[in-house]
N, C-alpha and C. Protein backbone atom coordinates (compact mmCIF):
# COMPACT_ATOMS: atom_id res chain seq x y z
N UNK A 1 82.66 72.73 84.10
CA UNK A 1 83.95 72.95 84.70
C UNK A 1 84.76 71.66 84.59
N UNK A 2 86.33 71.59 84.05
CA UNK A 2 87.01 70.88 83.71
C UNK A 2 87.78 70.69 84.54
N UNK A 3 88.10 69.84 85.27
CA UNK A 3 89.69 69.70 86.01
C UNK A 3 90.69 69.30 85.43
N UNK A 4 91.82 70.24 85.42
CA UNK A 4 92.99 70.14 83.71
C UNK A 4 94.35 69.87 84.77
N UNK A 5 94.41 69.68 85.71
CA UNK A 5 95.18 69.22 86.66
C UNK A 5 95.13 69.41 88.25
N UNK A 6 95.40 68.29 89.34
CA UNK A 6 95.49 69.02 90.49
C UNK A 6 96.93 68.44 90.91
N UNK A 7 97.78 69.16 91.76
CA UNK A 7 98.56 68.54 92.46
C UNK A 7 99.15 68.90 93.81
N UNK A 8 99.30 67.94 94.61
CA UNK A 8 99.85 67.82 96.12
C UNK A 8 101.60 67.86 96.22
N UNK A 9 101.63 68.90 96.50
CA UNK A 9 103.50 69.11 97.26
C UNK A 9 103.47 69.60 98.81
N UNK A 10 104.48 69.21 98.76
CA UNK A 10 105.45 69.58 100.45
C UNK A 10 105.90 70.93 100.04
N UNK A 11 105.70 72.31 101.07
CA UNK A 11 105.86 73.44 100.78
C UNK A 11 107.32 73.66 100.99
N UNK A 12 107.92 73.56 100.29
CA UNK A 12 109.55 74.00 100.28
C UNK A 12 110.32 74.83 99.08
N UNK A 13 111.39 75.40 98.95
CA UNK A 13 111.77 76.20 98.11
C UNK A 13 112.02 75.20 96.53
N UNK A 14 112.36 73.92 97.33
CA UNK A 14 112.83 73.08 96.35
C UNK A 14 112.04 72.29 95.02
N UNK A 15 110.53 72.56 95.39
CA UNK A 15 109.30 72.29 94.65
C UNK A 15 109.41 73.31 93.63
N UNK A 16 109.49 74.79 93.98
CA UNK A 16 109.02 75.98 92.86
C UNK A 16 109.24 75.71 92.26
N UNK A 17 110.45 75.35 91.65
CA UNK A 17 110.94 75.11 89.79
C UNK A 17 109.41 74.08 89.11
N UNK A 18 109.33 73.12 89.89
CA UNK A 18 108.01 71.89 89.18
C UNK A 18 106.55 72.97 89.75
N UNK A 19 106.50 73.20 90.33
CA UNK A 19 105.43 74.18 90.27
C UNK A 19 105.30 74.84 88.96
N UNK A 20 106.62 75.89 89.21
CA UNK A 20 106.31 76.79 88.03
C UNK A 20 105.88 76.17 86.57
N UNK A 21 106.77 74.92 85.73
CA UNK A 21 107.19 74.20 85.04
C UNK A 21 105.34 73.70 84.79
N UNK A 22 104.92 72.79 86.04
CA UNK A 22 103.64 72.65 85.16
C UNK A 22 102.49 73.94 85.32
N UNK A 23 102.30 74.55 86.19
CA UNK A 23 101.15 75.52 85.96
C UNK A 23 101.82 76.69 84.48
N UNK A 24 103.20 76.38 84.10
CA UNK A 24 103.57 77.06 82.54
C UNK A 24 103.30 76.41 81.21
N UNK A 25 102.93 74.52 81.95
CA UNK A 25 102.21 73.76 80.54
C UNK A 25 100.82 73.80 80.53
N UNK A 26 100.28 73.61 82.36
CA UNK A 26 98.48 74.16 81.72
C UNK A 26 98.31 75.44 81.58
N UNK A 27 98.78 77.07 81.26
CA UNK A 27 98.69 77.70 80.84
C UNK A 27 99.14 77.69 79.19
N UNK A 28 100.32 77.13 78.71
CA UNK A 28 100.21 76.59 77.16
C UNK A 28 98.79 75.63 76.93
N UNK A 29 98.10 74.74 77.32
CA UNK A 29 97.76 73.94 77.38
C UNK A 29 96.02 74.77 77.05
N UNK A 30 95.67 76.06 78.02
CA UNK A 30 94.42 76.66 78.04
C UNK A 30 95.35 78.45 76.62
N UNK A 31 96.49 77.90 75.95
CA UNK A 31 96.31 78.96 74.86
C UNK A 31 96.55 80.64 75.53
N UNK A 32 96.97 80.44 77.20
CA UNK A 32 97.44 81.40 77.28
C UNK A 32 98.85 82.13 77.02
N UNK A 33 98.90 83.34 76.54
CA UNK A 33 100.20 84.07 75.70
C UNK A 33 100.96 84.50 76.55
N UNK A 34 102.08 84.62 76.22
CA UNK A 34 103.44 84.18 77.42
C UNK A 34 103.49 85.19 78.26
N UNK A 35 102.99 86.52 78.97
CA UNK A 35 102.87 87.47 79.66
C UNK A 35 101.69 86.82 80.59
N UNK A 36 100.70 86.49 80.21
CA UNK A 36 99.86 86.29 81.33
C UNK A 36 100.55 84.70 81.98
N UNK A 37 100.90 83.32 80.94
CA UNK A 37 101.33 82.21 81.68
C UNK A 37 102.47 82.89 82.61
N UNK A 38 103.55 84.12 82.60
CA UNK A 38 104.46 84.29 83.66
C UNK A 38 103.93 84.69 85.12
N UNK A 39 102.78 85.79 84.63
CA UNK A 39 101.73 86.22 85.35
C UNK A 39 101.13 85.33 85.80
N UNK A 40 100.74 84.62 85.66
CA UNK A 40 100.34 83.05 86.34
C UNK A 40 101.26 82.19 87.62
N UNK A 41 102.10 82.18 86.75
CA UNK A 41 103.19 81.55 87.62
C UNK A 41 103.40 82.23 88.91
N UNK A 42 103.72 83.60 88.63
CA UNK A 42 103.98 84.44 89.47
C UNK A 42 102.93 84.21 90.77
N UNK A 43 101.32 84.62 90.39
CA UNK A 43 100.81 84.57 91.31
C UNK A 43 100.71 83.28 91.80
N UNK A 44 100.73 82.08 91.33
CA UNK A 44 100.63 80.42 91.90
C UNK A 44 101.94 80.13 93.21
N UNK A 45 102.94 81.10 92.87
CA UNK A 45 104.38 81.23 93.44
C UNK A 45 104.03 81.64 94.84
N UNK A 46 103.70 82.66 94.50
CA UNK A 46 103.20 83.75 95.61
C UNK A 46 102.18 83.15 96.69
N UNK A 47 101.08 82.91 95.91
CA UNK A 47 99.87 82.05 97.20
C UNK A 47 100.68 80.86 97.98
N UNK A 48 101.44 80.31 97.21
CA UNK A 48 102.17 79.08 98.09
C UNK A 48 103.09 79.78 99.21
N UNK A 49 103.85 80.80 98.87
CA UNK A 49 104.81 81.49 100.15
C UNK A 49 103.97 81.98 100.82
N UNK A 50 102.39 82.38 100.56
CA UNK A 50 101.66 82.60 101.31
C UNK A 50 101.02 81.88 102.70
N UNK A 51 101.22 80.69 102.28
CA UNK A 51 100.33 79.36 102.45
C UNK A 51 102.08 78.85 103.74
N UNK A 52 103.23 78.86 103.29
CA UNK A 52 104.45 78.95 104.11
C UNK A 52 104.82 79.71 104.90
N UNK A 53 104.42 80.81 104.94
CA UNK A 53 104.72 81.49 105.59
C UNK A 53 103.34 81.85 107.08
N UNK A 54 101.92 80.76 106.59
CA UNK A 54 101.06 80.66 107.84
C UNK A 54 101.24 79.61 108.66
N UNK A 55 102.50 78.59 107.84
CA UNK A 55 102.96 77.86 108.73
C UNK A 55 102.56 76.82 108.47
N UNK A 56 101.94 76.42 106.80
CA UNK A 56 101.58 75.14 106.47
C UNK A 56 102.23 74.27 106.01
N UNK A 57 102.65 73.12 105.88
CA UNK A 57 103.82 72.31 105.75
C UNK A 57 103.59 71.56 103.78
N UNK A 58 102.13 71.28 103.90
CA UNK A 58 101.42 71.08 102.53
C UNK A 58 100.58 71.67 101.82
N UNK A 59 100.54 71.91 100.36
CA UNK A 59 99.29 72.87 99.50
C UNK A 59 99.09 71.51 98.67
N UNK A 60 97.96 72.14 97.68
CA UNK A 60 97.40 71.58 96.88
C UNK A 60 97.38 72.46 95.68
N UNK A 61 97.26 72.19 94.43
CA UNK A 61 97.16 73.55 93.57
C UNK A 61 95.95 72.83 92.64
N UNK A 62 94.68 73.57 92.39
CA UNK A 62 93.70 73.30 91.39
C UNK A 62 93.54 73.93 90.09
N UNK A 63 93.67 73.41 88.64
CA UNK A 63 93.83 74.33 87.77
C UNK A 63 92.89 73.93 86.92
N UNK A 64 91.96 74.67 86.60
CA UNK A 64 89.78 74.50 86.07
C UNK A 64 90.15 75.15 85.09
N UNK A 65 88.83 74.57 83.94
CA UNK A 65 88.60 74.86 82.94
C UNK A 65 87.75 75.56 83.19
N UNK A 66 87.78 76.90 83.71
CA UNK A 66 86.03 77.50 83.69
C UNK A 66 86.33 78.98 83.97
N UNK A 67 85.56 79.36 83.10
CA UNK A 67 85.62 80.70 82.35
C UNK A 67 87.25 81.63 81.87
N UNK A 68 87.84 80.55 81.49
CA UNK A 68 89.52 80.48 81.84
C UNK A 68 89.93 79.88 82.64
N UNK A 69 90.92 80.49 82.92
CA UNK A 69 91.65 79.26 83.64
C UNK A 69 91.54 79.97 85.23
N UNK A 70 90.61 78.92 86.20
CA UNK A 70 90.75 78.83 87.23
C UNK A 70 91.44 78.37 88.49
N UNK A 71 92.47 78.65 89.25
CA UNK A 71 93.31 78.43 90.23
C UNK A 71 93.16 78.31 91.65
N UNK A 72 93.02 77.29 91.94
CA UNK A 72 92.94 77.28 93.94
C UNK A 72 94.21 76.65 94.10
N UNK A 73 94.84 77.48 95.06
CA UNK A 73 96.13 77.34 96.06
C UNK A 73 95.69 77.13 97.22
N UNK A 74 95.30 76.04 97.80
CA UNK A 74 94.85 75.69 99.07
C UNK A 74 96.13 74.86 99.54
N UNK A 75 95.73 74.70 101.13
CA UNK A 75 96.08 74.66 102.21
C UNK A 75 96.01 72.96 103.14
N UNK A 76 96.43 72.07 102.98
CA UNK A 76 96.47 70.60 103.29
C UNK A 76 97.21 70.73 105.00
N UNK A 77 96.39 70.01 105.86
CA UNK A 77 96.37 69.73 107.13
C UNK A 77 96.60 70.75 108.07
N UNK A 78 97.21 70.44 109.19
CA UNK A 78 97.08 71.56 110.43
C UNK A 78 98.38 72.64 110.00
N UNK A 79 98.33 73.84 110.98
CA UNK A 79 99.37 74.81 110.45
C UNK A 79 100.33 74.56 111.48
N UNK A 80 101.50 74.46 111.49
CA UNK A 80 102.67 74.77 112.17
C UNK A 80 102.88 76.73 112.40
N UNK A 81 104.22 76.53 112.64
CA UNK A 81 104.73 78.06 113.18
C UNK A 81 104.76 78.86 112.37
N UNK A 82 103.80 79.46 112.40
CA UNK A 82 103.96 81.05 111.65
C UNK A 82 105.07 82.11 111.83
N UNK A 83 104.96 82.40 110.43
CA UNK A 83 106.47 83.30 110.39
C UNK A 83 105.96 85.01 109.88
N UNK A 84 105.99 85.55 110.87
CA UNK A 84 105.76 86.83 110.04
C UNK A 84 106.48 87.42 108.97
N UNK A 85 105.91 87.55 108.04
CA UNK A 85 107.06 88.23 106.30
C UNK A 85 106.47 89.38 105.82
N UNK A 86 107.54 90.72 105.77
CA UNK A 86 106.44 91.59 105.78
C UNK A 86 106.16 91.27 104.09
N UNK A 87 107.03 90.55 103.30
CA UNK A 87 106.41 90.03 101.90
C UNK A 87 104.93 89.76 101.96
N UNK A 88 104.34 89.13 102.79
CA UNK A 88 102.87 88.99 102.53
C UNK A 88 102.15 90.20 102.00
N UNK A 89 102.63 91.24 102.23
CA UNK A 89 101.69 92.43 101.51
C UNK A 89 102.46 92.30 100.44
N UNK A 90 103.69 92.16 99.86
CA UNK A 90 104.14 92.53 98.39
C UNK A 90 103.50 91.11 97.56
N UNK A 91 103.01 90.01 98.10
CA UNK A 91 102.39 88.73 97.79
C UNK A 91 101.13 88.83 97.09
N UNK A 92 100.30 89.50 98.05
CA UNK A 92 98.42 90.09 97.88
C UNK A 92 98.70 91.45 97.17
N UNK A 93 99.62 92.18 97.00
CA UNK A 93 99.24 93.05 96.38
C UNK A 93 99.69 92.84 94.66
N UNK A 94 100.60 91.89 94.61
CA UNK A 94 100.98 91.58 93.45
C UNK A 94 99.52 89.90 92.56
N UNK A 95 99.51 89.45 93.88
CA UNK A 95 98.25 88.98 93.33
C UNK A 95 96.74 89.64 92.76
N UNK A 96 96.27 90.74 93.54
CA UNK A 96 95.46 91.59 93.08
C UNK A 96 96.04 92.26 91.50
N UNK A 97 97.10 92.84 91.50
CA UNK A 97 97.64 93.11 90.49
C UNK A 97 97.16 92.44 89.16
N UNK A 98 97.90 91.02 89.30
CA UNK A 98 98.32 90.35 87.85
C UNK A 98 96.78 89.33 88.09
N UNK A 99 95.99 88.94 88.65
CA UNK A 99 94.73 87.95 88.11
C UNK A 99 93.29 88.76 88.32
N UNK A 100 92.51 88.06 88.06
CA UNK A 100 91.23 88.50 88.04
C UNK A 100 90.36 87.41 89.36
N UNK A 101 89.72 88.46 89.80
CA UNK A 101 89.09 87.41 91.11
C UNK A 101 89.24 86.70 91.99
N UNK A 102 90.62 87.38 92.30
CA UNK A 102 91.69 86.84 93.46
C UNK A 102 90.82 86.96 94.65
N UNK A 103 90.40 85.81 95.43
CA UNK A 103 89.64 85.69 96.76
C UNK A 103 90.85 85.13 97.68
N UNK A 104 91.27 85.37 98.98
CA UNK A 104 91.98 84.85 99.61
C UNK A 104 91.28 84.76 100.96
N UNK A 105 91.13 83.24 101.11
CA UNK A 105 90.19 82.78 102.86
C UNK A 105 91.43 82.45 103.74
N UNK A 106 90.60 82.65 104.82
CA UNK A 106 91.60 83.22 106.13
C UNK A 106 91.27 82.30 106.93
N UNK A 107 91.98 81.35 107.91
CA UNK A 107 91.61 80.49 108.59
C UNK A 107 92.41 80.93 110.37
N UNK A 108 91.80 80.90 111.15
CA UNK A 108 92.49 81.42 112.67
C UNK A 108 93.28 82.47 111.92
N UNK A 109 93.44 83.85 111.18
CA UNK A 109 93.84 84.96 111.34
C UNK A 109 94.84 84.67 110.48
N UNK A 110 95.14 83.74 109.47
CA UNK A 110 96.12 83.40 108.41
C UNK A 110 95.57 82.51 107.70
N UNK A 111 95.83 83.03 105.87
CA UNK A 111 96.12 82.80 104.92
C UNK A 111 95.86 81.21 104.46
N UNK A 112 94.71 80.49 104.00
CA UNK A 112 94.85 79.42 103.85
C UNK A 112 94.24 78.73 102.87
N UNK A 113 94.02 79.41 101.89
CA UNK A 113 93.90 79.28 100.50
C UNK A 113 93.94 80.35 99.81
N UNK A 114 93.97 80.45 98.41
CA UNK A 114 94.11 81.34 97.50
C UNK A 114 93.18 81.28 96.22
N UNK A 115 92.40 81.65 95.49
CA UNK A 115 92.06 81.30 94.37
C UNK A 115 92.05 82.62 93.48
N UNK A 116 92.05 82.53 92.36
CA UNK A 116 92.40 83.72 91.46
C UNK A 116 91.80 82.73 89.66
N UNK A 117 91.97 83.59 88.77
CA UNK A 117 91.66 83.59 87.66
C UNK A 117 91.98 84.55 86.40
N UNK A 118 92.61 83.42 85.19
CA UNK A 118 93.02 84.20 84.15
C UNK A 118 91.74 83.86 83.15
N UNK A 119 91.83 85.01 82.09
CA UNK A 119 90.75 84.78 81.10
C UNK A 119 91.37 84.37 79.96
């Protein structure tokens, strides 16, 4: 197992663009074809509003060389105020959707990591 990047942001709207931007070069980077890197993005997008919306202020994003490309959207320090969105189901259901082996751990009754996988 390879670690092909990790990185630490402040969960705000104003990050997504550099989110998207590099998890769209380590998907060029692991040779994935431009439907699944959007599909990627998409779900990396999603676990983070996930991860905002339990009221976490910081994520982390992990992107592995192993068996494809592997993804953890975790969850950095204590949670602030939770916001109920009824998006969280259009979030998990669009994550189940577009990756393979989408596990999502639950910490006090919310959302606090994500991991998923493209082949």
């Amino acid at each position: 197992m390879k670690e092909l990047l990790w990185i630490r942001i402040p969960l705000g709207n104003e990050m997504m663009t550099t989110v998207r931007l590099a998890t769209g070069g380590v998907c060029a980077l692991k040779g994935l074809d431009i439907d699944a890197s959007e599909d990627c993005k998409v779900c990396v997008t999603e676990s983070l509003l996930l991860l905002s919306h339990a009221g976490y202020a910081e994520a982390f994003i992990s992107f592995k060389d192993e068996s494809g490309l592997q993804v953890l959207v975790g969850s950095i320090g204590e949670r602030g105020k939770a916001t109920e969105a009824p998006e969280d189901e259009i979030s998990a259901a669009l994550l189940s959707a577009l990756a393979e082996d989408v596990c999502m751990e639950k910490k006090d009754g919310a959302v606090a990591s994500v991991s998923f996988r493209f082949a």
